[in-house]
Protein backbone atom coordinates (compact mmCIF):
# COMPACT_ATOMS: atom_id res chain seq x y z
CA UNK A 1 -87.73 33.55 50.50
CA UNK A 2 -90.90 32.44 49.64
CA UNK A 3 -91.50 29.51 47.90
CA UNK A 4 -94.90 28.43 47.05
CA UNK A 5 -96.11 26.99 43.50
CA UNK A 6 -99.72 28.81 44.04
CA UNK A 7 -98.72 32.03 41.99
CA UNK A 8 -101.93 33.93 43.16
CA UNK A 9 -100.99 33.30 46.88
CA UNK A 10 -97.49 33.56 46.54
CA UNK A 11 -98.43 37.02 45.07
CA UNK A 12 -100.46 37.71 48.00
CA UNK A 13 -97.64 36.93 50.41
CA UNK A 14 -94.99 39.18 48.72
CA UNK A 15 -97.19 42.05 48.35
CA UNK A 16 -97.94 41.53 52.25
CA UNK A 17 -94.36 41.40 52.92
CA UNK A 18 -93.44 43.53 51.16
CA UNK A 19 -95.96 46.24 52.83
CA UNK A 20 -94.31 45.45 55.94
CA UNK A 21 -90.88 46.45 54.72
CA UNK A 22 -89.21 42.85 53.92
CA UNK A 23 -87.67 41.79 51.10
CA UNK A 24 -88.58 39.05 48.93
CA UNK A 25 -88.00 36.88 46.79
CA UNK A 26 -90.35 34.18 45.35
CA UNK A 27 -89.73 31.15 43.81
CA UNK A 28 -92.12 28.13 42.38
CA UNK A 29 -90.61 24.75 42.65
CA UNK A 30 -88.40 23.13 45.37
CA UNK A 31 -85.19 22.56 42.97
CA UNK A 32 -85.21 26.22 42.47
CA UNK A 33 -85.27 27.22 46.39
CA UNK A 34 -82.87 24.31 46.90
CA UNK A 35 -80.18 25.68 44.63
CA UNK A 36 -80.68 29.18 46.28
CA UNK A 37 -80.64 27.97 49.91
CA UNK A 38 -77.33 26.66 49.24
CA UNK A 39 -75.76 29.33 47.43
CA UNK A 40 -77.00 32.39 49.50
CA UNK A 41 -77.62 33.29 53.27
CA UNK A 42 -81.85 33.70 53.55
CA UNK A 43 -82.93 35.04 56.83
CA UNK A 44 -86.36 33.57 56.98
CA UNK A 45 -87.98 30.60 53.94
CA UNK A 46 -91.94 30.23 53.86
CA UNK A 47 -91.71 26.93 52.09
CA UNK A 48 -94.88 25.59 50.99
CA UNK A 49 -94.98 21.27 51.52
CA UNK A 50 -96.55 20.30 48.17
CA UNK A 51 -94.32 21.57 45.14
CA UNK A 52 -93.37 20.49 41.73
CA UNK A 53 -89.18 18.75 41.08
CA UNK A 54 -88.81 18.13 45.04
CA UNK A 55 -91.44 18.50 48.04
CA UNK A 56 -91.22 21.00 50.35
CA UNK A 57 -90.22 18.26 53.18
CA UNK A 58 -87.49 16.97 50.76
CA UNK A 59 -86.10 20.32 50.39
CA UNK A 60 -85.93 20.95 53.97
CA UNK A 61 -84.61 17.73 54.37
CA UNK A 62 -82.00 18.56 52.63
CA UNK A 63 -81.26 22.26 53.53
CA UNK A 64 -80.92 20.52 57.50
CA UNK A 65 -77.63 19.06 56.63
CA UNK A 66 -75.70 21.87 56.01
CA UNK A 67 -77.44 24.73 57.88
CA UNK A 68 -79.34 24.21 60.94
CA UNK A 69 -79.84 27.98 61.64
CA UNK A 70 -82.22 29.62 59.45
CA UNK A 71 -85.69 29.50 59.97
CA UNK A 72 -87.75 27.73 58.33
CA UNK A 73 -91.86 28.31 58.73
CA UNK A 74 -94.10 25.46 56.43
CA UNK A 75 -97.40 26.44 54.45
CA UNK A 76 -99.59 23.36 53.92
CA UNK A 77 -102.74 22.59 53.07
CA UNK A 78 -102.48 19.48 55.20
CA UNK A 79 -103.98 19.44 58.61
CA UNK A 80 -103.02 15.79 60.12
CA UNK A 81 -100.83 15.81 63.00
CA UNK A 82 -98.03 13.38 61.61
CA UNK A 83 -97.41 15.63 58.83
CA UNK A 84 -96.88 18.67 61.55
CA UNK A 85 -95.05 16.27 62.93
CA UNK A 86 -93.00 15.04 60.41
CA UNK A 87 -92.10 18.64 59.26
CA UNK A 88 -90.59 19.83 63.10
CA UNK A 89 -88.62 16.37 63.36
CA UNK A 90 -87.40 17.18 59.94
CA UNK A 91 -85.98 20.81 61.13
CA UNK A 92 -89.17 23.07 60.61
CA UNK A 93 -88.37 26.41 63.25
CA UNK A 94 -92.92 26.51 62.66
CA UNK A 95 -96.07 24.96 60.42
CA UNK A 96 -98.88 27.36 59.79
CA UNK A 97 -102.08 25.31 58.21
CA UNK A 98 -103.71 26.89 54.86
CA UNK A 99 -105.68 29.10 55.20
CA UNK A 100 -104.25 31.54 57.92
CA UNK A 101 -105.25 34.80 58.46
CA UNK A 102 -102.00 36.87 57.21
CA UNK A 103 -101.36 38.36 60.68
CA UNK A 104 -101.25 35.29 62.06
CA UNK A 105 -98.14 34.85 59.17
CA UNK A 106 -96.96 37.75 60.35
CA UNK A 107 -96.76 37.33 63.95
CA UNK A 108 -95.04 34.22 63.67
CA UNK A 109 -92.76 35.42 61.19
CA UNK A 110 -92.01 38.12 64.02
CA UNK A 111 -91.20 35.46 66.34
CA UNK A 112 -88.78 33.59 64.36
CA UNK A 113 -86.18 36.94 63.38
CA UNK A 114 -86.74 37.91 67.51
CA UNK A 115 -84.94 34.56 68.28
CA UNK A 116 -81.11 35.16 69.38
CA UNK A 117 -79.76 32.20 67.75
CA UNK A 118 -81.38 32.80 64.33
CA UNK A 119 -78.87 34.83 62.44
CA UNK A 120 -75.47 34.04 60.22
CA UNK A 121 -74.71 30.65 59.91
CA UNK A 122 -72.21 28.73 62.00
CA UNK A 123 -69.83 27.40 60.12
CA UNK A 124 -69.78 23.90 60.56
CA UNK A 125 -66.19 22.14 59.48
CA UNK A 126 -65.57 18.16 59.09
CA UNK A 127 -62.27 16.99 58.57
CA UNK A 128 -60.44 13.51 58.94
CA UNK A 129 -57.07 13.99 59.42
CA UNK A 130 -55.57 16.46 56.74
CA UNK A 131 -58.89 16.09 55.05
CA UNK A 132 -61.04 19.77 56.24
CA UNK A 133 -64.70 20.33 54.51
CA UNK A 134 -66.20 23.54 55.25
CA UNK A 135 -69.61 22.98 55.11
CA UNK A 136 -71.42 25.84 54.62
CA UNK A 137 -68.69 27.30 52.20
CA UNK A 138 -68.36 24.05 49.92
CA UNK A 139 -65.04 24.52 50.58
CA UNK A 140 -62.69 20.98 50.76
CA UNK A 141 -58.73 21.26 51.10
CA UNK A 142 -56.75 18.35 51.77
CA UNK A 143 -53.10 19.13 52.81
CA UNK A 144 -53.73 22.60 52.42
CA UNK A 145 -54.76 21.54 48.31
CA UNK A 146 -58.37 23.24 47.37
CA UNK A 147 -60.44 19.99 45.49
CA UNK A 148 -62.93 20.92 43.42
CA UNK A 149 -65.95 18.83 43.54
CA UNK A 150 -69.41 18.48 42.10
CA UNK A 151 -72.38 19.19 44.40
CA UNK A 152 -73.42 15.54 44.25
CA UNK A 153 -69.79 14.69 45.15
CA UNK A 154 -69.59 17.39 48.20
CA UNK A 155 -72.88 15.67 49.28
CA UNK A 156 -71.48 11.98 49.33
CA UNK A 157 -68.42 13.26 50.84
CA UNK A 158 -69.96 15.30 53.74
CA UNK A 159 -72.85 12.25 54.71
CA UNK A 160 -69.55 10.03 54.86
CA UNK A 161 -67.82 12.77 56.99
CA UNK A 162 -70.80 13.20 59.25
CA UNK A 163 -70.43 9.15 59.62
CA UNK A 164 -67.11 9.01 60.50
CA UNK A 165 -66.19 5.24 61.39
CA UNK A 166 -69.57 4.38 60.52
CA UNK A 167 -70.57 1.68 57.59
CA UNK A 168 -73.48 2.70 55.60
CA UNK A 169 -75.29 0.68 52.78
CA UNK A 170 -75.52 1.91 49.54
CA UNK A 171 -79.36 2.07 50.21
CA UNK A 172 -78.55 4.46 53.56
CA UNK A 173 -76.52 6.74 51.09
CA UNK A 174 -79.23 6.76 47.91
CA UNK A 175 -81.95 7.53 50.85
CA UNK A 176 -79.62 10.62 52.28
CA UNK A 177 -77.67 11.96 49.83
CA UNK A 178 -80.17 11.21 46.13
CA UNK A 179 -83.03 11.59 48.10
CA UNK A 180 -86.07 8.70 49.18
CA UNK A 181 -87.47 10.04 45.55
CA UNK A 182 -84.60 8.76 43.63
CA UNK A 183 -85.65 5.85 41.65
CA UNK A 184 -82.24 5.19 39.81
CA UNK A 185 -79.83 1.91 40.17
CA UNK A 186 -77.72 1.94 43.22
CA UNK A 187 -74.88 1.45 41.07
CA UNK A 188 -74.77 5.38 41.21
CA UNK A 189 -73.58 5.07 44.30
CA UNK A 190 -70.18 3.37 43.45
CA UNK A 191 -69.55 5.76 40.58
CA UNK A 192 -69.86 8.69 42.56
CA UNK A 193 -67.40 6.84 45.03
CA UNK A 194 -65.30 6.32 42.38
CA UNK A 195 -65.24 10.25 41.22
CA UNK A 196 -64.58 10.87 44.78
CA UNK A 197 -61.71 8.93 45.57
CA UNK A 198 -60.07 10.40 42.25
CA UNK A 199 -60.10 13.54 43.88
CA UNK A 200 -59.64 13.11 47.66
CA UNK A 201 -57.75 9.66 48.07
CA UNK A 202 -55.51 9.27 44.44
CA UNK A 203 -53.27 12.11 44.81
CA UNK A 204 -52.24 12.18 48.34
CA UNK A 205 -50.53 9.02 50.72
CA UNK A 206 -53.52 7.72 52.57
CA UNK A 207 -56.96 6.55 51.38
CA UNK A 208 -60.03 7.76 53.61
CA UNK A 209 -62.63 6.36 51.66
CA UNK A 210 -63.61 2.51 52.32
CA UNK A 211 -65.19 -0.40 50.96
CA UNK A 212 -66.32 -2.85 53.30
CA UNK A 213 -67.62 -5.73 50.66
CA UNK A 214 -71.30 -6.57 50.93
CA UNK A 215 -72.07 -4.02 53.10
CA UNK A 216 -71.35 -0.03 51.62
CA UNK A 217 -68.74 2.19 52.58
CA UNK A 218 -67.14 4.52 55.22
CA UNK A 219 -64.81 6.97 55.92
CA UNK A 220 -62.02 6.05 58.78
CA UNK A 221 -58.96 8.01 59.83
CA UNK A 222 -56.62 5.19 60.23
CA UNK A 223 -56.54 2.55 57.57
């Protein structure tokens, strides 16, 4: 995938790609290659760092939580240090500085699909105790019951999962699971935790799902 909001370069790049036998596909905004990454298996994203609806370090920010394997290589016009940085702590695989001679692309492209452990996903599961979330298949069953949820809802649900035992704020949640972008009340928070325990606490004998007042919520086994 290549996602890049220059159209003239991101035509460029397919066209090269494409020469060298890949297939592509391009897309302009970081919501777009968001929604993709989740619902399809990529085996290489070029993801350009400054794009319209969510940055390129937002979007990988997000991708990191459910799937750790697929390389990621980031196009940037930037040149400091922190942000090349910032962009391997956040789960970049490789930064290549614009402009970069198209071999150079190439090569490290090349070096990313030769790595062993870059390949299918791992399927990462959470559970807490009849509660099982299959990560990368959005999947959630609960005594052996499928429950449906919303993506914002699967979010919430795996960041508290991921936490296990742990409080967090309603700040740590808006930062992790809306995004540091998201300029909304934090009273979103509780209504999604309210949606959620409709559907994962309500109908079945034990609540996971916490409130610890003042503070935020967790998730704990044993109540």
């Amino acid at each position: 995938m290549i996602v890049e909001d220059e159209e003239k370069l991101s035509r460029v790049l397919q066209l090269e790609l494409d020469y060298e036998n890949y297939q592509t596909t391009v897309v302009h905004d970081g919501k777009s290659a968001l929604e993709l990454l989740t619902d399809q298996e990529w085996e290489l994203v070029l993801l350009d760092i400054m794009l319209p609806e969510l940055s390129g370090m937002e979007v990988l920010r997000r991708v990191r939580r459910f799937d750790e394997s697929t390389p990621i290589i980031l196009l940037t016009a930037r040149d400091e240090v922190y942000d090349k940085v910032n962009g391997l702590d956040q789960g970049a695989n490789d930064y290549i500085t614009k402009p970069f001679q198209i071999e150079e692309l190439l090569a490290r492209i090349r070096a990313q699909l030769r790595q062993p452990h870059k390949g299918a996903r791992q399927h990462e599961k959470l559970s807490v105790g009849d509660l099982v979330v299959d990560v990368d298949a959005r999947e959630i069953h609960r005594n052996e019951q499928l429950i449906d949820l919303t993506p914002r809802e699967f979010d919430l649900l795996v960041y508290l999962l991921k936490n296990k035992n742990v409080v967090l704020s309603r700040d740590q949640l808006i930062e992790q699971v809306w995004g540091f972008d998201y300029f909304g009340d934090t009273n979103v928070v509780d209504v999604y935790v309210r949606y959620l325990r409709q559907k994962v606490d309500k109908p079945f004998d034990q609540p996971y799902i916490q409130t610890v007042r003042g503070v935020g919520y967790t998730i704990k086994e044993h109540v």
